[in-house]
C-alpha atoms as a PDB file:
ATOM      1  CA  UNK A   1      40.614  28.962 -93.646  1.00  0.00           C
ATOM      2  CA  UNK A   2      40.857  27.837 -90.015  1.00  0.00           C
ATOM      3  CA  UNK A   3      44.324  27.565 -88.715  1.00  0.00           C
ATOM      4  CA  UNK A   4      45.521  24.872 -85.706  1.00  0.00           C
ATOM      5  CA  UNK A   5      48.329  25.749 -83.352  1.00  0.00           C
ATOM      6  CA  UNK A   6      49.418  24.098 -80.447  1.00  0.00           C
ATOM      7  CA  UNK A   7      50.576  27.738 -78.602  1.00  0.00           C
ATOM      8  CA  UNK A   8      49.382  27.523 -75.102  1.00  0.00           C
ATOM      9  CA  UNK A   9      49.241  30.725 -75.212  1.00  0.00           C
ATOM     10  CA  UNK A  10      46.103  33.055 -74.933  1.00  0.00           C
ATOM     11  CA  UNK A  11      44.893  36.194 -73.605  1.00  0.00           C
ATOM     12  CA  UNK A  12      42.312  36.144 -71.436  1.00  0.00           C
ATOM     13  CA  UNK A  13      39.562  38.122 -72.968  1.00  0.00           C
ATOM     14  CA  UNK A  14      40.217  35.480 -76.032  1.00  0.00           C
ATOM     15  CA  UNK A  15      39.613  32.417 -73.322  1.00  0.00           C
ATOM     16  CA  UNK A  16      36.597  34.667 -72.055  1.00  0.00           C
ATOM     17  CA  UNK A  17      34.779  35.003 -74.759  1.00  0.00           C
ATOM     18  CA  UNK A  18      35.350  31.062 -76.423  1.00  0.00           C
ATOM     19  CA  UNK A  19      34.231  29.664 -73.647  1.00  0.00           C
ATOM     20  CA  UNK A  20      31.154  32.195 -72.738  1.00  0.00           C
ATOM     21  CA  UNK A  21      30.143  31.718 -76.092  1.00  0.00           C
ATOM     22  CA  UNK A  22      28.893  28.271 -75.363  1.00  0.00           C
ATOM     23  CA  UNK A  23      27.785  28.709 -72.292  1.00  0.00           C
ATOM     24  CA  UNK A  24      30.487  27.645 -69.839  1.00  0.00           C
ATOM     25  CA  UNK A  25      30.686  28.950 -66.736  1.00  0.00           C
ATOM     26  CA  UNK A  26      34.674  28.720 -66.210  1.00  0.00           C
ATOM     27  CA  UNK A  27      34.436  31.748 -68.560  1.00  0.00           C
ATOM     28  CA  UNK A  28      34.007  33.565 -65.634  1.00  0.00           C
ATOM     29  CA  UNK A  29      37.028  33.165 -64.701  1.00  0.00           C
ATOM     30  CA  UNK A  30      39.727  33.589 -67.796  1.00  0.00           C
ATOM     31  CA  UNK A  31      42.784  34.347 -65.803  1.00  0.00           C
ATOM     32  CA  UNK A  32      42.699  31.269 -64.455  1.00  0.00           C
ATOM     33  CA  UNK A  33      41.792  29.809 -67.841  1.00  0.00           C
ATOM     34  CA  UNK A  34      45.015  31.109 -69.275  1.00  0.00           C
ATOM     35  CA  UNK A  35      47.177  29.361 -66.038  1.00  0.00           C
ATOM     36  CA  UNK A  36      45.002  25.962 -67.057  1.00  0.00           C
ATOM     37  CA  UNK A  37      45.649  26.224 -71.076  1.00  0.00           C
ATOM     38  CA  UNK A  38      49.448  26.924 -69.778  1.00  0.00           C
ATOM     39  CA  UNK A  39      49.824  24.156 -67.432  1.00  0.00           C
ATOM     40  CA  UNK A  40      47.828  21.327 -69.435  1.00  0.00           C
ATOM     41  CA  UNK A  41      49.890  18.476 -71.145  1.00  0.00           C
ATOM     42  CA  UNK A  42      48.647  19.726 -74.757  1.00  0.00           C
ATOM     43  CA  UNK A  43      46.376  22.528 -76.383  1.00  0.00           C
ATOM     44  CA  UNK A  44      45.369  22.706 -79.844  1.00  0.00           C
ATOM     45  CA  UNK A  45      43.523  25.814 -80.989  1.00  0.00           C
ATOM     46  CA  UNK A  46      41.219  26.605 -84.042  1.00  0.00           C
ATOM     47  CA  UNK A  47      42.390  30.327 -85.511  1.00  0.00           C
ATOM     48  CA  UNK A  48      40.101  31.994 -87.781  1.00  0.00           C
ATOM     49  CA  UNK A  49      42.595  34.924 -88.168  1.00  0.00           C
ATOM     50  CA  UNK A  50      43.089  36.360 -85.311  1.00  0.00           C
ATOM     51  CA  UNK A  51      40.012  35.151 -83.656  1.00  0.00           C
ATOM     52  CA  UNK A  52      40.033  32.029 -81.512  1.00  0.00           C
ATOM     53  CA  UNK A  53      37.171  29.849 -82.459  1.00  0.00           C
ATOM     54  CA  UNK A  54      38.060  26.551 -81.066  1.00  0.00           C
ATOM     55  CA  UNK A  55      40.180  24.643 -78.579  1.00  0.00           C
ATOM     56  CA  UNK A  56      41.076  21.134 -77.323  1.00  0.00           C
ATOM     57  CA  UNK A  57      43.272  20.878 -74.223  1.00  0.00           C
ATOM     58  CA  UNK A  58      44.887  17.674 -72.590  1.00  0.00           C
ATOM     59  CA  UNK A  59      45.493  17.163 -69.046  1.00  0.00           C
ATOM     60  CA  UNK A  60      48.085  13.857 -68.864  1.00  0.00           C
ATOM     61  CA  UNK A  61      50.535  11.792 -66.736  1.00  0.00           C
ATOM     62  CA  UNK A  62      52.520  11.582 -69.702  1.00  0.00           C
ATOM     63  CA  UNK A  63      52.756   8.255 -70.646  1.00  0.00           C
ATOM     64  CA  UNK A  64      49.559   5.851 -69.501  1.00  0.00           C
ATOM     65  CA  UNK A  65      46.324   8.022 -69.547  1.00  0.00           C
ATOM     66  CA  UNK A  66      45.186  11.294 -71.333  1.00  0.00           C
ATOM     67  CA  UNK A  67      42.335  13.209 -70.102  1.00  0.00           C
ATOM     68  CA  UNK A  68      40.177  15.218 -72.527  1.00  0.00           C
ATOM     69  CA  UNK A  69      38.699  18.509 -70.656  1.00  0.00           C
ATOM     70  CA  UNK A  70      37.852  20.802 -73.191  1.00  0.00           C
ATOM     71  CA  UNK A  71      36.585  20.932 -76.116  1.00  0.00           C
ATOM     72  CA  UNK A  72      34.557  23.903 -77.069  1.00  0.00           C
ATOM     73  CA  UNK A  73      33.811  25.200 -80.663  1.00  0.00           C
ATOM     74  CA  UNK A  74      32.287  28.784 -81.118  1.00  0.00           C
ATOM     75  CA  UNK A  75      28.946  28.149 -82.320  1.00  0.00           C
ATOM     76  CA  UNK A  76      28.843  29.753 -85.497  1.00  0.00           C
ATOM     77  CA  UNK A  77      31.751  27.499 -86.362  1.00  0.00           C
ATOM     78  CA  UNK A  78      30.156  24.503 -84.945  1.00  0.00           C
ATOM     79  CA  UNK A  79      29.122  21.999 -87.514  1.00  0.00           C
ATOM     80  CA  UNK A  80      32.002  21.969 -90.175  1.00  0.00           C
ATOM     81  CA  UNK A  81      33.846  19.244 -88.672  1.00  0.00           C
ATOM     82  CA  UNK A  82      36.053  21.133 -86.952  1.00  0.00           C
ATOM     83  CA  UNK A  83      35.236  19.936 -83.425  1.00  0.00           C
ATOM     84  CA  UNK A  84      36.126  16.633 -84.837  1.00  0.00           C
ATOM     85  CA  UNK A  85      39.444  18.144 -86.381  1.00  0.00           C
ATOM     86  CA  UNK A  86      40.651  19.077 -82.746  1.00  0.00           C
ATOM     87  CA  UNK A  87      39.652  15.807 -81.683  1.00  0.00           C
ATOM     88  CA  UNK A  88      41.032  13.604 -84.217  1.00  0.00           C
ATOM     89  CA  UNK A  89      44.351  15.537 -83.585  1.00  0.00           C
ATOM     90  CA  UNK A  90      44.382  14.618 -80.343  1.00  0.00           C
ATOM     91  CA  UNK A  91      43.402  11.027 -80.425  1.00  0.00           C
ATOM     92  CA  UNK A  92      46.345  10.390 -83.114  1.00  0.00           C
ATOM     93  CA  UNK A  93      49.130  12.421 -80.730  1.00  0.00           C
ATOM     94  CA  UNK A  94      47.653   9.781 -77.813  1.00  0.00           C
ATOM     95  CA  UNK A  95      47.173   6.410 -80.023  1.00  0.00           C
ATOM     96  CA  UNK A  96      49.561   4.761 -77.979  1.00  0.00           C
ATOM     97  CA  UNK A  97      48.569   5.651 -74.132  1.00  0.00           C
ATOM     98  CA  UNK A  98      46.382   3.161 -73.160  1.00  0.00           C
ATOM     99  CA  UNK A  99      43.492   5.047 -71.631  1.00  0.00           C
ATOM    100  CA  UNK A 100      41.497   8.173 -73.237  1.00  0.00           C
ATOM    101  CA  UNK A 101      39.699   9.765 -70.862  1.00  0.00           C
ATOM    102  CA  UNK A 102      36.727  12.119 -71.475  1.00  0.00           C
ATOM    103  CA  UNK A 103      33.517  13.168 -69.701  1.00  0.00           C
ATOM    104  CA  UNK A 104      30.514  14.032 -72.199  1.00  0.00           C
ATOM    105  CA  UNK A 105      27.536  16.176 -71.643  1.00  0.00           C
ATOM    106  CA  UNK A 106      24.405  14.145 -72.576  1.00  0.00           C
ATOM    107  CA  UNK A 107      23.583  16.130 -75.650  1.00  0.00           C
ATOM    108  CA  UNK A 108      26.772  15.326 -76.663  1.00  0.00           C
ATOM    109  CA  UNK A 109      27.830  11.921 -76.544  1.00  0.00           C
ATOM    110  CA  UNK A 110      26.690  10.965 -79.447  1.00  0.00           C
ATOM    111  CA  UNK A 111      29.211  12.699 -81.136  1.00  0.00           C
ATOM    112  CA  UNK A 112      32.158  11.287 -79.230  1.00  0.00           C
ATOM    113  CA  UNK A 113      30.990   7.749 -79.793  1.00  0.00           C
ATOM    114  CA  UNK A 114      30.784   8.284 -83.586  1.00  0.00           C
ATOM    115  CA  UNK A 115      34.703   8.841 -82.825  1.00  0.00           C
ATOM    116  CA  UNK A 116      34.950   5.787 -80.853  1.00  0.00           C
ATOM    117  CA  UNK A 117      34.726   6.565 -77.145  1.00  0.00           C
ATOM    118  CA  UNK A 118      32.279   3.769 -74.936  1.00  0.00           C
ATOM    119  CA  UNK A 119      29.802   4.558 -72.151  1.00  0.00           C
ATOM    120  CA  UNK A 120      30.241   2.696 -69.605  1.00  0.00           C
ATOM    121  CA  UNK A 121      27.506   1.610 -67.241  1.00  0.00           C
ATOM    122  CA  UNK A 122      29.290   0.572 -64.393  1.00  0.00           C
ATOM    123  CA  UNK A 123      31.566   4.340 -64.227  1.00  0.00           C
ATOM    124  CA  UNK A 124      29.954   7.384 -62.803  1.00  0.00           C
ATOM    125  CA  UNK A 125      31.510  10.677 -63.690  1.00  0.00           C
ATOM    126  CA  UNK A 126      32.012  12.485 -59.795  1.00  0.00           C
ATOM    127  CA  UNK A 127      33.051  16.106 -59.225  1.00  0.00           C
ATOM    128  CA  UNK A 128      33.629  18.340 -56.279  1.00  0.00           C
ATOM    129  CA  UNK A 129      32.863  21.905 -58.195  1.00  0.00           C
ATOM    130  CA  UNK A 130      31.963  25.576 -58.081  1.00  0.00           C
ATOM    131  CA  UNK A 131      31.097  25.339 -61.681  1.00  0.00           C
ATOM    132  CA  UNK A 132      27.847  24.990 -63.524  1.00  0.00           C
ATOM    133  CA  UNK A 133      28.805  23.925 -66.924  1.00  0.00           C
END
């Protein structure tokens, strides 16, 4: 049974090895993964015992717009609804700020619209970054 918590709380080898395990590059750095899950407006994390095999975090201005930045789902966990769990969870604690805010890989955005986030043509995601994923 997977278990949710919103403890921002993490050690960084469990941070490491989430977030390596799909392939993202800010795993390299999972001390200052644990600062980010600290200092972001919400976390919820997926607990299969004591492993961590999912996570959603929030960054926010508390009261107009939320910004989803991570969601990440260990792959062997990854099709039994759980990313959309973490997601749901989210997009109920939001409902009433007026903008939800997320930036989709291509592979992926499927998914999110089947939850009800738009493309938008005229918007074009920037970034200044060190990171490849």
């Amino acid at each position: 049974m997977i278990r949710l918590t919103t403890d921002k709380t993490f050690a960084p080898a469990q941070l490491e090895r989430l977030f390596l395990s799909v392939g993202w590059s800010s795993g390299q750095y999972p001390d200052k993964l644990v600062v980010a899950m600290a200092n972001s407006h919400s976390v919820i994390s997926a607990w299969d015992g004591d492993q961590l095999v999912g996570l959603i975090n929030v960054l926010s201005d508390g009261i107009m717009t939320a910004y989803i930045h991570y969601l990440l789902v260990m792959p062997e966990y990854q099709g039994q609804g759980l990313g959309r769990r973490l997601l749901s969870q989210v997009l109920e604690q939001y409902q009433d700020f007026a903008r939800k805010v997320l930036i989709a890989y291509n592979a992926e955005v499927g998914f999110y619209q089947h939850l009800g986030f738009v493309a938008h043509g005229d918007k074009t995601p920037m970034f200044v970054t060190q990171l490849t994923t």
